[in-house]
PDB file of N, CA and C in Angstrom:
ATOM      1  N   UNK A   1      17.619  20.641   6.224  1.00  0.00           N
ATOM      2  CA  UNK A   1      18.005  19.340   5.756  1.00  0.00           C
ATOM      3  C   UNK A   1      18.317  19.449   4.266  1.00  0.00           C
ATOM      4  N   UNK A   2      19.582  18.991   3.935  1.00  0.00           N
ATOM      5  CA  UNK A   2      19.534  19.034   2.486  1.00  0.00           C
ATOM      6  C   UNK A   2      19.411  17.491   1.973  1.00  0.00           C
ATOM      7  N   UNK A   3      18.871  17.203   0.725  1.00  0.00           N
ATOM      8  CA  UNK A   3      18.635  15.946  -0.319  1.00  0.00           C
ATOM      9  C   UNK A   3      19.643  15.900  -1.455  1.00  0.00           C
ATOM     10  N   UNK A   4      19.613  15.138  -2.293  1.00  0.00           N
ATOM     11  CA  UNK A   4      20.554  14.855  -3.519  1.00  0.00           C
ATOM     12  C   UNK A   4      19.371  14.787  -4.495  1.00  0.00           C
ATOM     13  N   UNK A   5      19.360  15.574  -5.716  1.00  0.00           N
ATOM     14  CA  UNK A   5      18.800  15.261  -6.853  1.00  0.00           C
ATOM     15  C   UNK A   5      19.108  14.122  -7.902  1.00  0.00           C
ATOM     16  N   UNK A   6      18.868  12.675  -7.817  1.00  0.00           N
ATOM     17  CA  UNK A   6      19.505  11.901  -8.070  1.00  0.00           C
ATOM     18  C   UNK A   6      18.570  10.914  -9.494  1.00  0.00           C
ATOM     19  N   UNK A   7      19.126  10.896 -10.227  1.00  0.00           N
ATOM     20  CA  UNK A   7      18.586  10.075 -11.819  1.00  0.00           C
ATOM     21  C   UNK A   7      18.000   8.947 -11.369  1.00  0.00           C
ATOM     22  N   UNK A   8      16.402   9.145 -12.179  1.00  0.00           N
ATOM     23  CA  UNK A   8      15.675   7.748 -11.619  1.00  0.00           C
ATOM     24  C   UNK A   8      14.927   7.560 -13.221  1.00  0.00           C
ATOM     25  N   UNK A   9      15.546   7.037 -13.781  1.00  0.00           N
ATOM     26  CA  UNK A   9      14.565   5.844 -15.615  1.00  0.00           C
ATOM     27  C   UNK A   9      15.040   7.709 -16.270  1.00  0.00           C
ATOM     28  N   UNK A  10      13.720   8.163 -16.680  1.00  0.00           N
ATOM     29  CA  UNK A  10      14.327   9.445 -17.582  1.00  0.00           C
ATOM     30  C   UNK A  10      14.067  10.874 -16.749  1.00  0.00           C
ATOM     31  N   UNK A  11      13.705  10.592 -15.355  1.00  0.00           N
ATOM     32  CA  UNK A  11      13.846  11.663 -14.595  1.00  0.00           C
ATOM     33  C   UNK A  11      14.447  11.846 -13.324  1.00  0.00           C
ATOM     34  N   UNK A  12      14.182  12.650 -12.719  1.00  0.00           N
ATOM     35  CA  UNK A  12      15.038  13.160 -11.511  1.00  0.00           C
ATOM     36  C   UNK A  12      14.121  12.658 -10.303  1.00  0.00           C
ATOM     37  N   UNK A  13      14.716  12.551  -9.509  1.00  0.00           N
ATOM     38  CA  UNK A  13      14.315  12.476  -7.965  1.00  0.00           C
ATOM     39  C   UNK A  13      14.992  13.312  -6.803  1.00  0.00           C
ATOM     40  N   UNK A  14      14.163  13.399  -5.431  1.00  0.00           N
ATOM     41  CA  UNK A  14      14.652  13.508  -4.410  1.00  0.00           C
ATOM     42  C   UNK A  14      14.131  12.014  -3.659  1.00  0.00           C
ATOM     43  N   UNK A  15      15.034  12.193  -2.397  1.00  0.00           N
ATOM     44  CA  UNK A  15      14.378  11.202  -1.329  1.00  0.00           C
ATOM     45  C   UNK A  15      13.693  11.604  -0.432  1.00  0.00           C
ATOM     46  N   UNK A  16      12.680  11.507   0.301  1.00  0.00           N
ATOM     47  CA  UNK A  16      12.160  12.058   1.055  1.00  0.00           C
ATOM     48  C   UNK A  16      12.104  11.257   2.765  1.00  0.00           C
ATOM     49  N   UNK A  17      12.839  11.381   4.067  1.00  0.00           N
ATOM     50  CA  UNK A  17      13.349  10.766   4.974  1.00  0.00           C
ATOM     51  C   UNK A  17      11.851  10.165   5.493  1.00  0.00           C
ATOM     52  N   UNK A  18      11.757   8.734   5.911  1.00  0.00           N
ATOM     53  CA  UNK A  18      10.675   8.203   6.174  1.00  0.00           C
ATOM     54  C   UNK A  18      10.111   8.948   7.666  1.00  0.00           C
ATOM     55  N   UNK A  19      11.057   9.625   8.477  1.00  0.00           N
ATOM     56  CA  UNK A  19      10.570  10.167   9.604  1.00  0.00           C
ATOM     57  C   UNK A  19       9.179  11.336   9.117  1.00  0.00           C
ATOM     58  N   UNK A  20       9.995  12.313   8.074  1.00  0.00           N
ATOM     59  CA  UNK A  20       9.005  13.013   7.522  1.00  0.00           C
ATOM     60  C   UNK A  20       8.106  12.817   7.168  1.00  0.00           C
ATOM     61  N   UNK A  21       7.804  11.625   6.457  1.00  0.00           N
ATOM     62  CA  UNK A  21       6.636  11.172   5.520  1.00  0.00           C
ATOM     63  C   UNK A  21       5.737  10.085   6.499  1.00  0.00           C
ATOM     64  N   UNK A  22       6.682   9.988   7.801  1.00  0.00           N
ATOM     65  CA  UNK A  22       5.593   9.401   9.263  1.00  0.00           C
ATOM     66  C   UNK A  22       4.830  10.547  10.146  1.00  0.00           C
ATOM     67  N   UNK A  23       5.673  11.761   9.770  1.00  0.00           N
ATOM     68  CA  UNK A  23       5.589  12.207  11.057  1.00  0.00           C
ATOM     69  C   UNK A  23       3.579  13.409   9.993  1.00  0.00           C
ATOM     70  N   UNK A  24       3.729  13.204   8.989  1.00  0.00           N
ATOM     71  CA  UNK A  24       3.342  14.029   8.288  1.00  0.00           C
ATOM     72  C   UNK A  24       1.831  12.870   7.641  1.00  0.00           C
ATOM     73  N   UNK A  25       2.121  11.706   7.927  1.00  0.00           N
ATOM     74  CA  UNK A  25       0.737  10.803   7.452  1.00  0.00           C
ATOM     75  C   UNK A  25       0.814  10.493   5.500  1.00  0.00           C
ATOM     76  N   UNK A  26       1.826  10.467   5.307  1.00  0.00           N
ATOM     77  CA  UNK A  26       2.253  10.517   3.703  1.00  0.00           C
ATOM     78  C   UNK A  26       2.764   8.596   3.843  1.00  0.00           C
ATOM     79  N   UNK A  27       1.973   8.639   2.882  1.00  0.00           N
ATOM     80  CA  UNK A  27       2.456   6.739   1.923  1.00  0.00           C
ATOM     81  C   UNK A  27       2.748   6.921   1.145  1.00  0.00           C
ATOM     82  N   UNK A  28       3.175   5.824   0.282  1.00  0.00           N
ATOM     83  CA  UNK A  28       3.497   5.695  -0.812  1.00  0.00           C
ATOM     84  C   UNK A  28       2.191   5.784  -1.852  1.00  0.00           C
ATOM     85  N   UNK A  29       2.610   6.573  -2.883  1.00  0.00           N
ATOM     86  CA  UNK A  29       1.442   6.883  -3.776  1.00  0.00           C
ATOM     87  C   UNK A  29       0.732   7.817  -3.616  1.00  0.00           C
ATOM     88  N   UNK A  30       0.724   8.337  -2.528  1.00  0.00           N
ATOM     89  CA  UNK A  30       0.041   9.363  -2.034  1.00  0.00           C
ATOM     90  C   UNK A  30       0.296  10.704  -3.014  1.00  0.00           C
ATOM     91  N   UNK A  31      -0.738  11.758  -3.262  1.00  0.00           N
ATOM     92  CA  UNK A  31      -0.625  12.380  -4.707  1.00  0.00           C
ATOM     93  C   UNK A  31      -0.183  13.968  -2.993  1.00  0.00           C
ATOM     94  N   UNK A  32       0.930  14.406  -3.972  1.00  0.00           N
ATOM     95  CA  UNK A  32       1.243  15.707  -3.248  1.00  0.00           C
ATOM     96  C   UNK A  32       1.388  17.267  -4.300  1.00  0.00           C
ATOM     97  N   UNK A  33       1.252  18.139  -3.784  1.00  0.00           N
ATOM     98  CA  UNK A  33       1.084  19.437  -4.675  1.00  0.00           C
ATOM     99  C   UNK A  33       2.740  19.932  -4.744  1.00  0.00           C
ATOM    100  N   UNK A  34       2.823  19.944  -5.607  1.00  0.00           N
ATOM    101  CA  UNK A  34       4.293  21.245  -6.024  1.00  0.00           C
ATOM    102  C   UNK A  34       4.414  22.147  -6.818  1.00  0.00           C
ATOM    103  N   UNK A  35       4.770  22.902  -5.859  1.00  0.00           N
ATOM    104  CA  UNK A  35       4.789  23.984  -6.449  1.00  0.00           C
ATOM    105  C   UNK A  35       6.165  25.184  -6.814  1.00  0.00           C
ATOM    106  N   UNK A  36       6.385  26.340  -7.606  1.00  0.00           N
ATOM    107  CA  UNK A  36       8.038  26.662  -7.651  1.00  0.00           C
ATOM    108  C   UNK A  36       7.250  28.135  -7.382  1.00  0.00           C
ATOM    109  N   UNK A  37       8.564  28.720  -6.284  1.00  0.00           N
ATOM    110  CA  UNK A  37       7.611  30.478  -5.500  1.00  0.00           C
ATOM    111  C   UNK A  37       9.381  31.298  -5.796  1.00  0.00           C
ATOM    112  N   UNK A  38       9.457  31.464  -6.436  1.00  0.00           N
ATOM    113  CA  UNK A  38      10.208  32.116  -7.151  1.00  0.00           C
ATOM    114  C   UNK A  38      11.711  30.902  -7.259  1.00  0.00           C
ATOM    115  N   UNK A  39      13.091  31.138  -6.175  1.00  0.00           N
ATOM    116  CA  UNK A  39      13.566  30.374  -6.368  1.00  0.00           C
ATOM    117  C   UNK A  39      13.561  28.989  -5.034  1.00  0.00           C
ATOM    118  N   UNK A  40      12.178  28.941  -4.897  1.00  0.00           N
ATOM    119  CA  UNK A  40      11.955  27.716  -4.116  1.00  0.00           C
ATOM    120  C   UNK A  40      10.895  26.887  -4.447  1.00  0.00           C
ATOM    121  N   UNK A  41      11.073  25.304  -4.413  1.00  0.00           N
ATOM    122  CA  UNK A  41       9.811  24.463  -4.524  1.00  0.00           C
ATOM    123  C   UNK A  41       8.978  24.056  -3.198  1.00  0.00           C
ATOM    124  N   UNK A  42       8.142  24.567  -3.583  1.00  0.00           N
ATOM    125  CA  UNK A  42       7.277  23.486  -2.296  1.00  0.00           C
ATOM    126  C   UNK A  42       6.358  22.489  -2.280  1.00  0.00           C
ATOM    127  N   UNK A  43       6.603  21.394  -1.716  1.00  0.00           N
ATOM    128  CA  UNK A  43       5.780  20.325  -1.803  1.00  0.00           C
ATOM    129  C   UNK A  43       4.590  20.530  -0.793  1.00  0.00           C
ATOM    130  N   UNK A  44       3.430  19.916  -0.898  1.00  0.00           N
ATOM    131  CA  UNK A  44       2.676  20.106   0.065  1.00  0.00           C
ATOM    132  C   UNK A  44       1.594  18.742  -0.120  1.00  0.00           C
ATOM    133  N   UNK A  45       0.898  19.038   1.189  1.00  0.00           N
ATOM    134  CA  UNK A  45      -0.429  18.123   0.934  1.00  0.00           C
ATOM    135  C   UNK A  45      -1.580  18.364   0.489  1.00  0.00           C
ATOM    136  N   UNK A  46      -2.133  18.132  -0.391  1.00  0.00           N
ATOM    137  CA  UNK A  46      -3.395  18.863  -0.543  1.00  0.00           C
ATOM    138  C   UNK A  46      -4.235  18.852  -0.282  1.00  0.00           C
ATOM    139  N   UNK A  47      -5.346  19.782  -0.054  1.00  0.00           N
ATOM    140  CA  UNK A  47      -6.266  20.102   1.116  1.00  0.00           C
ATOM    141  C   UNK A  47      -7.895  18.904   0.386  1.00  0.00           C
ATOM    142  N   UNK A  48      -8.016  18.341   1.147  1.00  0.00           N
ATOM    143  CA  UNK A  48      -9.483  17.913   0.183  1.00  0.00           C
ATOM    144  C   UNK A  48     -10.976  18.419   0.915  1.00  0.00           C
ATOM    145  N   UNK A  49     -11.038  18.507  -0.337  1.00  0.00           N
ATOM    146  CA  UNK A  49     -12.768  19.390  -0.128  1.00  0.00           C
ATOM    147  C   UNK A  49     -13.722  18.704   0.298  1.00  0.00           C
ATOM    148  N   UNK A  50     -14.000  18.842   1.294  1.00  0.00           N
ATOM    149  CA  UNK A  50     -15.384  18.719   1.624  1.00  0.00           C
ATOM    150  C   UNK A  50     -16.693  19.111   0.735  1.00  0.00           C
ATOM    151  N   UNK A  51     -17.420  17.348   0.397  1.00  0.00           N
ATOM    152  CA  UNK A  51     -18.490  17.619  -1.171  1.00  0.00           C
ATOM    153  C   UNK A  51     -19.858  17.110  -0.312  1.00  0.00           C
ATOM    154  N   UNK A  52     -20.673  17.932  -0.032  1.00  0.00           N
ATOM    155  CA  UNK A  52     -21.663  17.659   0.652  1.00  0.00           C
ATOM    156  C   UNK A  52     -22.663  16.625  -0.301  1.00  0.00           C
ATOM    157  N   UNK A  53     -23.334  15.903   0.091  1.00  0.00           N
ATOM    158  CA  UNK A  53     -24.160  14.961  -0.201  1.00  0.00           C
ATOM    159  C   UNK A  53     -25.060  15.816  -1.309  1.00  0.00           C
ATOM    160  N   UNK A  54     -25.505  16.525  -0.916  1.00  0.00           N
ATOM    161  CA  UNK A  54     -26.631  17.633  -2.261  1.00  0.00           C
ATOM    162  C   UNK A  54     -25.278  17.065  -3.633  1.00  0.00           C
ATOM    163  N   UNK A  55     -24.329  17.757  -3.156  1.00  0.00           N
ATOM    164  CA  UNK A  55     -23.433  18.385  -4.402  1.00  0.00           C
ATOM    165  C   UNK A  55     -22.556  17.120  -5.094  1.00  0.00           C
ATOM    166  N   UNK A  56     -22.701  15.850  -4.472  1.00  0.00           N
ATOM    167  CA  UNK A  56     -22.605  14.944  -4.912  1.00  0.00           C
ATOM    168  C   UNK A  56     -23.266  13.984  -6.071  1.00  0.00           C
ATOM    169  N   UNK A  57     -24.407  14.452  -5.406  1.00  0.00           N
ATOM    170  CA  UNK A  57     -26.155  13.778  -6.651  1.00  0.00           C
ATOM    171  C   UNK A  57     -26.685  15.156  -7.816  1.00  0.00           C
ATOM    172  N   UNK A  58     -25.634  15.788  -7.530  1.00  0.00           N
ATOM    173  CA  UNK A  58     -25.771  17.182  -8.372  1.00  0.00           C
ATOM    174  C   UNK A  58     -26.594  16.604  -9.666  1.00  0.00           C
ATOM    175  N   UNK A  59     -25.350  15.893 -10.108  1.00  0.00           N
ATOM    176  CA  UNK A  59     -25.312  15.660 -12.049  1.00  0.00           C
ATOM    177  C   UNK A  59     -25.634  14.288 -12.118  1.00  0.00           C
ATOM    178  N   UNK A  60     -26.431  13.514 -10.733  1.00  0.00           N
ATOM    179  CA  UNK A  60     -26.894  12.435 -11.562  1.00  0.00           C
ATOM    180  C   UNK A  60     -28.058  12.491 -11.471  1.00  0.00           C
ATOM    181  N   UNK A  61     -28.512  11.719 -13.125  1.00  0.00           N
ATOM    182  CA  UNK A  61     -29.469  12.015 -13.623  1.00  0.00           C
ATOM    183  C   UNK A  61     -29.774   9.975 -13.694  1.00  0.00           C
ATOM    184  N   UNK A  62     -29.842   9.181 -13.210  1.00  0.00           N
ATOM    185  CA  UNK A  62     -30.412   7.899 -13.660  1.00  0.00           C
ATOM    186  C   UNK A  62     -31.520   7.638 -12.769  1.00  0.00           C
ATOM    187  N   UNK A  63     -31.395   6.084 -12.838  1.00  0.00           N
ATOM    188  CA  UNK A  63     -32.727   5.601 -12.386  1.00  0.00           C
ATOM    189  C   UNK A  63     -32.444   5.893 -10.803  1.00  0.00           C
ATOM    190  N   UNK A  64     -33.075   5.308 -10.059  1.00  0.00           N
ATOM    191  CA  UNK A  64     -33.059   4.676  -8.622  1.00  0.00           C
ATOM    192  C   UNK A  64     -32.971   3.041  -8.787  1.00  0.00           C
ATOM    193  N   UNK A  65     -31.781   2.879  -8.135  1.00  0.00           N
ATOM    194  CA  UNK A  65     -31.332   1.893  -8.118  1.00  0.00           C
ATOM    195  C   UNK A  65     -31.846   0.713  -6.934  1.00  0.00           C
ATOM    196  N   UNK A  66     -32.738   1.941  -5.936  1.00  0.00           N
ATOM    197  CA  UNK A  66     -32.835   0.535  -5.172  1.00  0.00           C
ATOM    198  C   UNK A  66     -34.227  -0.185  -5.193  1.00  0.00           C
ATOM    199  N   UNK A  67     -34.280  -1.222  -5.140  1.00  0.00           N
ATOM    200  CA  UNK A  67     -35.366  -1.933  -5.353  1.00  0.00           C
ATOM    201  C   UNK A  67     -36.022  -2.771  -4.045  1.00  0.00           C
ATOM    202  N   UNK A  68     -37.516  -2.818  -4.282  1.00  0.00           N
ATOM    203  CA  UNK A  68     -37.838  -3.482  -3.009  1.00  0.00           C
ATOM    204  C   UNK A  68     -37.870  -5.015  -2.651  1.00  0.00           C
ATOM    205  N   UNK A  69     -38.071  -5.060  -1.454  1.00  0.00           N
ATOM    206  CA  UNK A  69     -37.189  -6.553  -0.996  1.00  0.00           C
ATOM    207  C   UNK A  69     -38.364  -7.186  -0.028  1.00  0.00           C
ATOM    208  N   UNK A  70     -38.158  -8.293   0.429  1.00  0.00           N
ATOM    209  CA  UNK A  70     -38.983  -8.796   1.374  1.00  0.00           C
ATOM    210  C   UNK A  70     -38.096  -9.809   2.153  1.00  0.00           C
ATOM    211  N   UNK A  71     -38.894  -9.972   3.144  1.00  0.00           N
ATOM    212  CA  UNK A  71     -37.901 -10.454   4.362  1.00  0.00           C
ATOM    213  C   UNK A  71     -38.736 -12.111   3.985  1.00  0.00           C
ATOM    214  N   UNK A  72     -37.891 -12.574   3.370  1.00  0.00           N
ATOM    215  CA  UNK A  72     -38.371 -13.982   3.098  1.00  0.00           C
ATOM    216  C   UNK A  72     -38.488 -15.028   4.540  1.00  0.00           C
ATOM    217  N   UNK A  73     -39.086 -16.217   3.963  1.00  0.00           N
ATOM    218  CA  UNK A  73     -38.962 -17.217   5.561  1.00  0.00           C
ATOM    219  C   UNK A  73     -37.397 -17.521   5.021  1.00  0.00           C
ATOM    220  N   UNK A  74     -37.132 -17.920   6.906  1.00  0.00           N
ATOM    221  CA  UNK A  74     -35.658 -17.947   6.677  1.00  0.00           C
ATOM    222  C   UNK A  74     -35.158 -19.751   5.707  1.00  0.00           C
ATOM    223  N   UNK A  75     -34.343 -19.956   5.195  1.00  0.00           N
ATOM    224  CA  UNK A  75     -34.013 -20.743   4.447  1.00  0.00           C
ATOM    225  C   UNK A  75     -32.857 -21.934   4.834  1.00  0.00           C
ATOM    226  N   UNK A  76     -32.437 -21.327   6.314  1.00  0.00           N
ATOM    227  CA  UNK A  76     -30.854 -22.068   6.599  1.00  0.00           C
ATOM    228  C   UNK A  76     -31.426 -22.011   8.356  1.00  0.00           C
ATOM    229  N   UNK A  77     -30.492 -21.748   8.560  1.00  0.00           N
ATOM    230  CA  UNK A  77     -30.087 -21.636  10.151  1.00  0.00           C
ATOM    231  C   UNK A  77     -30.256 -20.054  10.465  1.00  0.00           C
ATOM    232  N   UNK A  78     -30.579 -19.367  10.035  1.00  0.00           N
ATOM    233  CA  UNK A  78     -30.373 -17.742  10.905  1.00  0.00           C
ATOM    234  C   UNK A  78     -31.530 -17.747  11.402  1.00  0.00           C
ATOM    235  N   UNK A  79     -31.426 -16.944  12.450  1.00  0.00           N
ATOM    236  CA  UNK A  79     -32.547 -16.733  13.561  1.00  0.00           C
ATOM    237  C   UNK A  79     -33.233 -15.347  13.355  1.00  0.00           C
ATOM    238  N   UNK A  80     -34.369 -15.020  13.068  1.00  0.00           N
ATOM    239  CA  UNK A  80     -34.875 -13.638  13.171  1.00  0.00           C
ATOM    240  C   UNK A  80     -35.557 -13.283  14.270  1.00  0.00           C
TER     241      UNK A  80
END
């Protein structure tokens, strides 16, 4: 398939055919990788990492946020 490199504000564009960008799970905004492999570019999707829960709470260092609660009498209409 070929595209047109076509002037968009102070840079360039391609278009990219909406079949592709259905058939492939791509929206708008969606952040994609490019890359140049000698005289070719390739666009791609990028892979996301899997951040396990440990490696998430790595670097935090605060309080505990949750606080304790009590199951009050009810106040309205809900049924317990």
């Amino acid at each position: 398939m070929e595209a047109k490199i076509q002037k968009w504000g102070n840079s360039v564009g391609i278009r990219i055919p909406s079949s592709i960008l259905k058939s492939l799970n791509i929206k708008t905004n969606d952040i994609l990788n490019i890359e140049q492999e000698k005289d070719k570019i390739i666009i791609s999707i990028p892979k996301k990492k899997k951040i396990s829960l440990e490696e998430r709470f790595k670097n935090y260092h605060g309080e505990n946020l949750a606080k304790d609660f009590s199951w009050d009498d009810p106040m309205g209409e809900e049924i317990w």
